[in-house]
Protein backbone atom coordinates (compact mmCIF):
# COMPACT_ATOMS: atom_id res chain seq x y z
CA UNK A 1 132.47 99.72 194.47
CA UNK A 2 129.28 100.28 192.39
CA UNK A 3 126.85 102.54 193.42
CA UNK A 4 123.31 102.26 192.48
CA UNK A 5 121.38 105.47 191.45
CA UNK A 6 117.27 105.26 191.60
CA UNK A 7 115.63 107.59 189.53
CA UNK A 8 114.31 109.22 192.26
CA UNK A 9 118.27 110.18 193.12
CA UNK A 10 118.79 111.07 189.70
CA UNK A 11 116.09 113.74 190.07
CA UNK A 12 117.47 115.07 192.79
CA UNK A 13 120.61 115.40 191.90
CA UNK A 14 119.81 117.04 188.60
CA UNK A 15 118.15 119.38 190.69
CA UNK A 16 120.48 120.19 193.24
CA UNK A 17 122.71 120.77 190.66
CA UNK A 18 120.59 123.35 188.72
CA UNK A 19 119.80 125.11 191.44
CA UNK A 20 123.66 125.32 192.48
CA UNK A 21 124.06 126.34 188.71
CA UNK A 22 121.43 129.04 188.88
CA UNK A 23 122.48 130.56 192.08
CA UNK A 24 126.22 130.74 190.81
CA UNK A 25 125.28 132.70 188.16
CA UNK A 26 123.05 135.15 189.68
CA UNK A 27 125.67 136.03 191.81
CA UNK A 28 127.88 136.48 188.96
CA UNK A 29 125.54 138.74 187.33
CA UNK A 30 124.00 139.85 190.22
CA UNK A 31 123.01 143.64 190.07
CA UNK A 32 126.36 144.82 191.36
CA UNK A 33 128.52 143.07 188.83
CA UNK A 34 126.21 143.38 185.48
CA UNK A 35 128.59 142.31 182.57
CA UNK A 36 128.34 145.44 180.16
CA UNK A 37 126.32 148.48 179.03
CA UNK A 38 126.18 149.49 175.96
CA UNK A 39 123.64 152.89 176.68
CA UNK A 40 121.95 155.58 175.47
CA UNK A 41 120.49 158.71 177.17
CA UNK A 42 117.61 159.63 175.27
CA UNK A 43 115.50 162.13 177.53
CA UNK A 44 114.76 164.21 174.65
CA UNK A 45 112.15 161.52 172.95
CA UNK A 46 109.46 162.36 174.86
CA UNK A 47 109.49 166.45 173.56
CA UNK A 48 110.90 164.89 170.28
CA UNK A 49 107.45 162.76 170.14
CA UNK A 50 105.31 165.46 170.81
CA UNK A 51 105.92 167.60 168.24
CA UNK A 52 105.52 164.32 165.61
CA UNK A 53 109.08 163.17 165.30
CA UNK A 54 108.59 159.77 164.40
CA UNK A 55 111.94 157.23 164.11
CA UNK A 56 113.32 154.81 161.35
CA UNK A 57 116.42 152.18 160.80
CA UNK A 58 116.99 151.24 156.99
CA UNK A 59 113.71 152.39 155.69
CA UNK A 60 111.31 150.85 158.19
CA UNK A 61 109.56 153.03 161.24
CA UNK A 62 110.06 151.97 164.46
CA UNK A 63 109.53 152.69 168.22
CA UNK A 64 112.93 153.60 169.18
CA UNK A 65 113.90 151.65 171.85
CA UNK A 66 113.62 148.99 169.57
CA UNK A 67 115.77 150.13 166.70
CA UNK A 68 118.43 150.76 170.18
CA UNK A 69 117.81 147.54 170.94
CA UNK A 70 118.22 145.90 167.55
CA UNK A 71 121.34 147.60 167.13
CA UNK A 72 122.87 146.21 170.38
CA UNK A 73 122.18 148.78 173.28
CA UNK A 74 120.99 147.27 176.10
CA UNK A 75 120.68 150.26 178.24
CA UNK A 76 118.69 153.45 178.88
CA UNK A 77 119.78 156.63 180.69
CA UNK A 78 117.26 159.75 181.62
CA UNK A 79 117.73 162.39 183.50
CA UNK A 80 115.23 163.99 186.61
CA UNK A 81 114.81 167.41 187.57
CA UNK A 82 112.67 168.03 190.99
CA UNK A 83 110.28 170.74 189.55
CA UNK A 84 111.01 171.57 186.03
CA UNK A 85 107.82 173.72 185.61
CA UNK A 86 109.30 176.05 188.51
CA UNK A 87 109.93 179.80 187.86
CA UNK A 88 113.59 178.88 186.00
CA UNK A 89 113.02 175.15 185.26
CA UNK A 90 113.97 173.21 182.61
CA UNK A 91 110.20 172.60 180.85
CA UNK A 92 107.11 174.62 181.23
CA UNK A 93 105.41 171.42 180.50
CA UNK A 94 106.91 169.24 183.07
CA UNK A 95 109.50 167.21 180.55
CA UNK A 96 111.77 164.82 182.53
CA UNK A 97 109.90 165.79 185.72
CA UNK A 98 109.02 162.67 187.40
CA UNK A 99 105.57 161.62 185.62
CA UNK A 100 107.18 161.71 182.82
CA UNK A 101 110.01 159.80 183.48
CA UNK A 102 107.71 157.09 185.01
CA UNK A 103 106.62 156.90 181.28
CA UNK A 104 109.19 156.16 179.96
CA UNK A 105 110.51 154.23 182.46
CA UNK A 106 107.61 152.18 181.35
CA UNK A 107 108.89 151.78 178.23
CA UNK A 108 112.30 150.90 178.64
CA UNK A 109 111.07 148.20 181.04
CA UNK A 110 108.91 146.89 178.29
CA UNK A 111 112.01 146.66 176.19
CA UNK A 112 113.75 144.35 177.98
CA UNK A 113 116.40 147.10 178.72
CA UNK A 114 118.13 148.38 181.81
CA UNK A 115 117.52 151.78 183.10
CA UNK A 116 120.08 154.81 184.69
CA UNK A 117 117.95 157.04 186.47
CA UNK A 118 120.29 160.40 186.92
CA UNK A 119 119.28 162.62 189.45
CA UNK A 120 120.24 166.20 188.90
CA UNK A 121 119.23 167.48 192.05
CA UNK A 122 118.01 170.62 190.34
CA UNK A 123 115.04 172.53 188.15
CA UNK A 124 116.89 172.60 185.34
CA UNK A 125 120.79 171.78 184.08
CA UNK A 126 123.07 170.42 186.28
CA UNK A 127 126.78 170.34 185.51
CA UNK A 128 130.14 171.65 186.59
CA UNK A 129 129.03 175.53 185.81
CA UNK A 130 125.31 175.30 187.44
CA UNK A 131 123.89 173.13 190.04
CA UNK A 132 121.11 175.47 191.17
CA UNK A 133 119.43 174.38 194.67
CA UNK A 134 115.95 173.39 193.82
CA UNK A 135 113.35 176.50 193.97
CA UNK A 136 111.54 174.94 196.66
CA UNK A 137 114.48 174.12 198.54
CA UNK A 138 116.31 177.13 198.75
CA UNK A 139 115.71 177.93 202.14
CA UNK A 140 117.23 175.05 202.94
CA UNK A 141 121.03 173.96 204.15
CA UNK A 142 123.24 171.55 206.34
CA UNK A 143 121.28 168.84 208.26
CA UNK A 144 118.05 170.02 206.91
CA UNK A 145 119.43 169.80 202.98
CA UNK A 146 120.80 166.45 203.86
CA UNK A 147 117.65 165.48 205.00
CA UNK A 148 115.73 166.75 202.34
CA UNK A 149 118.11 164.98 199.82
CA UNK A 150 117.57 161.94 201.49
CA UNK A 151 113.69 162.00 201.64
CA UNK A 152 113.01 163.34 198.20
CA UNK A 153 115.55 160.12 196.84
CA UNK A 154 113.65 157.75 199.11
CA UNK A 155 110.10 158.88 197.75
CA UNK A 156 111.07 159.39 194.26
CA UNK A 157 112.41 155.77 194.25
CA UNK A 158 109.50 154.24 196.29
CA UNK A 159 107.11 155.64 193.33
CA UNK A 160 109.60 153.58 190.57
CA UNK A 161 109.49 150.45 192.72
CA UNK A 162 105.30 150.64 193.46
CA UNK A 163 104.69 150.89 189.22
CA UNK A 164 107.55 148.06 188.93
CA UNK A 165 109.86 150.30 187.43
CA UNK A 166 113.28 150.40 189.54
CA UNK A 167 115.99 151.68 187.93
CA UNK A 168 118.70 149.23 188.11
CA UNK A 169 121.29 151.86 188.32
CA UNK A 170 121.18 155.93 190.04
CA UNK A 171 123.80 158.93 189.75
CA UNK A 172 123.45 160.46 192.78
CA UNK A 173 123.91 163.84 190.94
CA UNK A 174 125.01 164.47 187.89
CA UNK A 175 128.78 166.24 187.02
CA UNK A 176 129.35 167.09 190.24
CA UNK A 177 132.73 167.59 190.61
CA UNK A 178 132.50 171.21 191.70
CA UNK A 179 129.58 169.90 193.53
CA UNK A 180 125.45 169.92 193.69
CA UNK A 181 122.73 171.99 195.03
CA UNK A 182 124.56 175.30 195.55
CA UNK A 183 125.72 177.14 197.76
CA UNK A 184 125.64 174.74 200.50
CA UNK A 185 126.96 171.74 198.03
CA UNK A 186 129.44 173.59 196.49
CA UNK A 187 132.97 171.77 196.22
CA UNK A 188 135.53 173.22 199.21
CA UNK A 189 138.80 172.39 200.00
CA UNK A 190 137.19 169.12 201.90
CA UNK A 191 134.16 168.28 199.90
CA UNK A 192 132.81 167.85 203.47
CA UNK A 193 129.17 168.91 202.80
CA UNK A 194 128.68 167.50 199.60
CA UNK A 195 129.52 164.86 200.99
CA UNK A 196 126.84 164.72 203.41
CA UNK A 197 124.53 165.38 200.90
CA UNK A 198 125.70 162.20 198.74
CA UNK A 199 125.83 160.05 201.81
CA UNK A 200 122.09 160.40 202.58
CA UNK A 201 121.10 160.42 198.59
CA UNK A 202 123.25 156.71 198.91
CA UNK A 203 121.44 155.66 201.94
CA UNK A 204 118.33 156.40 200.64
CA UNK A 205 118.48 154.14 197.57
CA UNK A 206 119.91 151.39 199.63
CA UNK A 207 116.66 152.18 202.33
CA UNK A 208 114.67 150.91 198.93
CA UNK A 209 116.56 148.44 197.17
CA UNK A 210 120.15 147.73 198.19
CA UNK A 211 120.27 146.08 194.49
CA UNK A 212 120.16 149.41 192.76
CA UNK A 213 123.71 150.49 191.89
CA UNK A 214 124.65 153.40 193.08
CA UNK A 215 127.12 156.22 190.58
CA UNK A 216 128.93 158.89 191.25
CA UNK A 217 129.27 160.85 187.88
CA UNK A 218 132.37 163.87 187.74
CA UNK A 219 132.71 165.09 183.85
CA UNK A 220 136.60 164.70 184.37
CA UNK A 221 136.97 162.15 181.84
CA UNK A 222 140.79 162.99 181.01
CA UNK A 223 141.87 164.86 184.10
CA UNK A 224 143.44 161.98 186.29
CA UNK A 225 144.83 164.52 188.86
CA UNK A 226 141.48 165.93 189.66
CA UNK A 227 139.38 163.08 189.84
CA UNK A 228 141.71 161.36 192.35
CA UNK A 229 141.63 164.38 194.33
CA UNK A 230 137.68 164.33 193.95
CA UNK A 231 137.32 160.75 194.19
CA UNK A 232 139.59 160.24 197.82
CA UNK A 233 138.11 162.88 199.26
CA UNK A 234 134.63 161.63 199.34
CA UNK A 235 135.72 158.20 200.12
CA UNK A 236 137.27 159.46 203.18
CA UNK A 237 134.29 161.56 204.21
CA UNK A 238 132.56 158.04 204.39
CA UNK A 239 130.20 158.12 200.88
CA UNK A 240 129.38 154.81 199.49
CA UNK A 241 129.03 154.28 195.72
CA UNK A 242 129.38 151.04 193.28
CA UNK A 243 130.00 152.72 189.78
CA UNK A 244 132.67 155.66 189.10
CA UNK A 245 130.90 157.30 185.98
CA UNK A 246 133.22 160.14 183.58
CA UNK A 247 131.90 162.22 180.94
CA UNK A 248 134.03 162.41 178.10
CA UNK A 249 133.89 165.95 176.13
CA UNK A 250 137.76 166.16 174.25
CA UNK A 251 137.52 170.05 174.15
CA UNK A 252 137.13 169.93 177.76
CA UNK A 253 138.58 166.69 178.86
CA UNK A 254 141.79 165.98 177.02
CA UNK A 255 142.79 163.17 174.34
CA UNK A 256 141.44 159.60 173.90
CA UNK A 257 144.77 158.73 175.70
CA UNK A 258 144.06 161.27 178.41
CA UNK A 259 141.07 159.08 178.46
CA UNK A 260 142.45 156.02 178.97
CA UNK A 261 145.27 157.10 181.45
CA UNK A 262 142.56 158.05 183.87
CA UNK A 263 140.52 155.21 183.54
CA UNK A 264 142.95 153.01 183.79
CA UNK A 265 144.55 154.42 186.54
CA UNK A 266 140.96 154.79 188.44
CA UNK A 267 140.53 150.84 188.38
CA UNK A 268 143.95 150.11 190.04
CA UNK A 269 142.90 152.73 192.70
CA UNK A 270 139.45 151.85 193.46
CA UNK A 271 138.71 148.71 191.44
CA UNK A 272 135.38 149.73 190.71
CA UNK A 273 133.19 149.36 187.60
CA UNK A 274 133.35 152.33 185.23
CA UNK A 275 131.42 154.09 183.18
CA UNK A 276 131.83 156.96 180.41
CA UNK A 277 128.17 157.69 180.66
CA UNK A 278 128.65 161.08 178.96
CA UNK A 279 130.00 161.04 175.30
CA UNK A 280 129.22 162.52 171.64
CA UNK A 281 132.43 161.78 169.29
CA UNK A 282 134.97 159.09 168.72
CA UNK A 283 132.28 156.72 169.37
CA UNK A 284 133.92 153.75 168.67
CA UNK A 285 137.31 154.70 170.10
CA UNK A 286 135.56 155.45 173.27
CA UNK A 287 133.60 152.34 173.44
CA UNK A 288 136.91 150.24 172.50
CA UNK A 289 139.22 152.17 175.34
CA UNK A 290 136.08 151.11 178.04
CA UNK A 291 136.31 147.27 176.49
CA UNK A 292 140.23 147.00 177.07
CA UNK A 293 140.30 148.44 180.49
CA UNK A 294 142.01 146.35 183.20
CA UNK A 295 140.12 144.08 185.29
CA UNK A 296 137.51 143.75 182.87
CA UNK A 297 135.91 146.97 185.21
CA UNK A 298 135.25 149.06 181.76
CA UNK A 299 131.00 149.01 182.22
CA UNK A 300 130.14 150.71 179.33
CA UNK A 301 129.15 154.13 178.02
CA UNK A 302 126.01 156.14 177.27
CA UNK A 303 126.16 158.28 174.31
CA UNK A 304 124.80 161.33 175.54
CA UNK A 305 121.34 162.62 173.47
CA UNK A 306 121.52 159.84 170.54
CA UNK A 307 118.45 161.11 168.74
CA UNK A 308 119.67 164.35 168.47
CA UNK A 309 121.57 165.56 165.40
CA UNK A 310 123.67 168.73 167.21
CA UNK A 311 125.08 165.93 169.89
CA UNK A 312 124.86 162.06 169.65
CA UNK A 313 123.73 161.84 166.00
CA UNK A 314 123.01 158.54 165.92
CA UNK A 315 119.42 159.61 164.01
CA UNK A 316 118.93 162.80 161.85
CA UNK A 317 116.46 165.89 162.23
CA UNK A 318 113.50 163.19 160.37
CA UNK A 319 114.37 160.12 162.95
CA UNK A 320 116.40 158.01 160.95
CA UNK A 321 119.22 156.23 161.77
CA UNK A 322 122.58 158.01 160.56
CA UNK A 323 125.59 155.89 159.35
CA UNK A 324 126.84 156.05 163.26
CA UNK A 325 124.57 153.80 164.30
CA UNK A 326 126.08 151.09 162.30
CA UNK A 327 128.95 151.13 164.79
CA UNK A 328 126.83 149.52 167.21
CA UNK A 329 126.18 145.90 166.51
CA UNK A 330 129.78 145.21 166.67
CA UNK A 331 130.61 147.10 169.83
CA UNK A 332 128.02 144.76 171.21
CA UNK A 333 129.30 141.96 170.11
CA UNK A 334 132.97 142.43 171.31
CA UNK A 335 131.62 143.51 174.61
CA UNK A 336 129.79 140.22 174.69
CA UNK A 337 132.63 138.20 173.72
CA UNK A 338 134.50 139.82 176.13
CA UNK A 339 132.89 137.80 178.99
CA UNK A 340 134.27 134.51 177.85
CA UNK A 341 137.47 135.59 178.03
């Protein structure tokens, strides 16, 4: 039988087909199953900036999102505090509060870059030894916290999406696996109300944008046994999260095999994308354990402060790239060759 094709067909077929094409692929790489990360957290620049740092790769100044960029990151991390000017906040000049974070939100948008907004829930440092309630919401506790936690996320992310800033990616709390905004957050015996407390922080960002990806960051990158525990627990108190994100400290967290026990072990349980979004040595034995995990599921990493000397070192005290950097490129590249396989 022969079939006869007008042009007119031919058009539309062509078309059909493209749009088919197009569609399958955006849900591949839709926002909940991005292919890789290869990040940096660099909320230090701005303070860095001020006081005239100015940053160089090989010789030649540059802004330094682009020197991340040209050296294969593809990713941005910063971290929020609620009122870092308060009485014992992190900055008496606002740093990482949220005007400034909408700056350089602004630039990491203009990079072409994806951006981890990590909200610490806090004035100032939030990790496994501190995660001070918020000065202004101390009085604060049980339905009234959760609600508070849930409005404050809600606004906070409203203002990102109005300048056309999202962040395609939140920690709802950072470290928290002895829990946030203490006392009433504190971890128990049933992680009951911090898990309240990250239930309304994940239905807030899914009230704004149900294509933000939502993380739940412990710093237990070697300690399988806990971050079971941890991770169970708030699964069966009901909280809802895309991304399981580790930090990765060796003198706290164990061995690069330690590492990759856990990991591994944490993708046959949940079978969720992962993240070491907290790092500072064995940069590229970290990055290589995340690219061999099962499941292709290993996200990516951040390297925690790369422009500073004392912790990701990837630039010196002038701004210039250090010899780490030149780890990069190739990390990218096997991460990207990874999705062909």
């Amino acid at each position: 039988m022969t079939i006869h094709l007008s042009q007119k067909n031919i058009s539309l077929f062509v078309v059909s087909f493209l749009m088919f094409f197009f569609c399958s692929v955006s849900k591949v790489f839709s926002a909940k199953t991005l292919p890789y990360c290869i990040g940096a957290d660099i909320s230090w620049v701005q303070q860095q900036e001020d006081k005239g740092l100015t940053y160089s790769d090989k010789g030649v100044k540059k802004d330094v999102l682009n020197i991340l960029s040209d050296n294969g990151f593809n990713w941005v991390r910063l971290r929020l505090f609620v009122d870092p000017k308060a009485e014992k906040g992190y900055s008496k000049d606002g740093y990482c509060d949220l005007e400034h974070t909408l700056l350089m939100a602004k630039r990491i948008k203009a990079s072409g870059m994806k951006f981890l907004l990590d909200f610490h829930y806090s004035d100032n440092w939030a990790d496994p030894g501190k995660q001070y309630v918020p000065s202004s919401w101390d009085s604060l506790g049980g339905t009234a916290l959760e609600e508070k936690i849930y409005s404050y996320t809600k606004v906070v992310l409203e203002r990102f999406r109005k300048e056309g800033l999202s962040p395609d990616m939140v920690q709802i709390g950072n470290e928290i696996n002895k829990g946030m905004v203490w006392p009433y957050g504190k971890a128990d015996s049933t992680l009951a109300p911090l898990s309240g407390l990250l239930r309304s922080a994940g239905r807030a960002v899914r009230a704004v944008d149900p294509k933000i990806q939502t993380m739940i960051h412990i710093a237990c990158g070697g300690q399988n046994a806990e971050s079971v525990w941890f991770l169970d627990q708030i699964i069966k108190q009901g909280v809802v999260f895309d991304v399981i994100g580790e930090s990765y400290y060796p003198e706290w967290h164990g061995s690069l095999e330690d590492l990759k026990n856990n990991l591994t072990d944490l993708i046959s349980r949940y079978h969720k994308q992962i993240v070491v979004v907290e790092y500072q040595v064995f940069r590229k034995e970290v990055n290589e354990i995340v690219l061999a995990l099962p499941e292709k599921k290993g996200f990516g990493t951040f390297i925690w402060e790369a422009t500073s000397p004392r912790w990701g070192n990837l630039f010196d005290k002038d701004g210039a790239t250090t010899e780490y950097m030149q780890l990069y490129p190739d990390l990218a590249e096997k991460f990207k060759k990874r999705l062909n396989k």
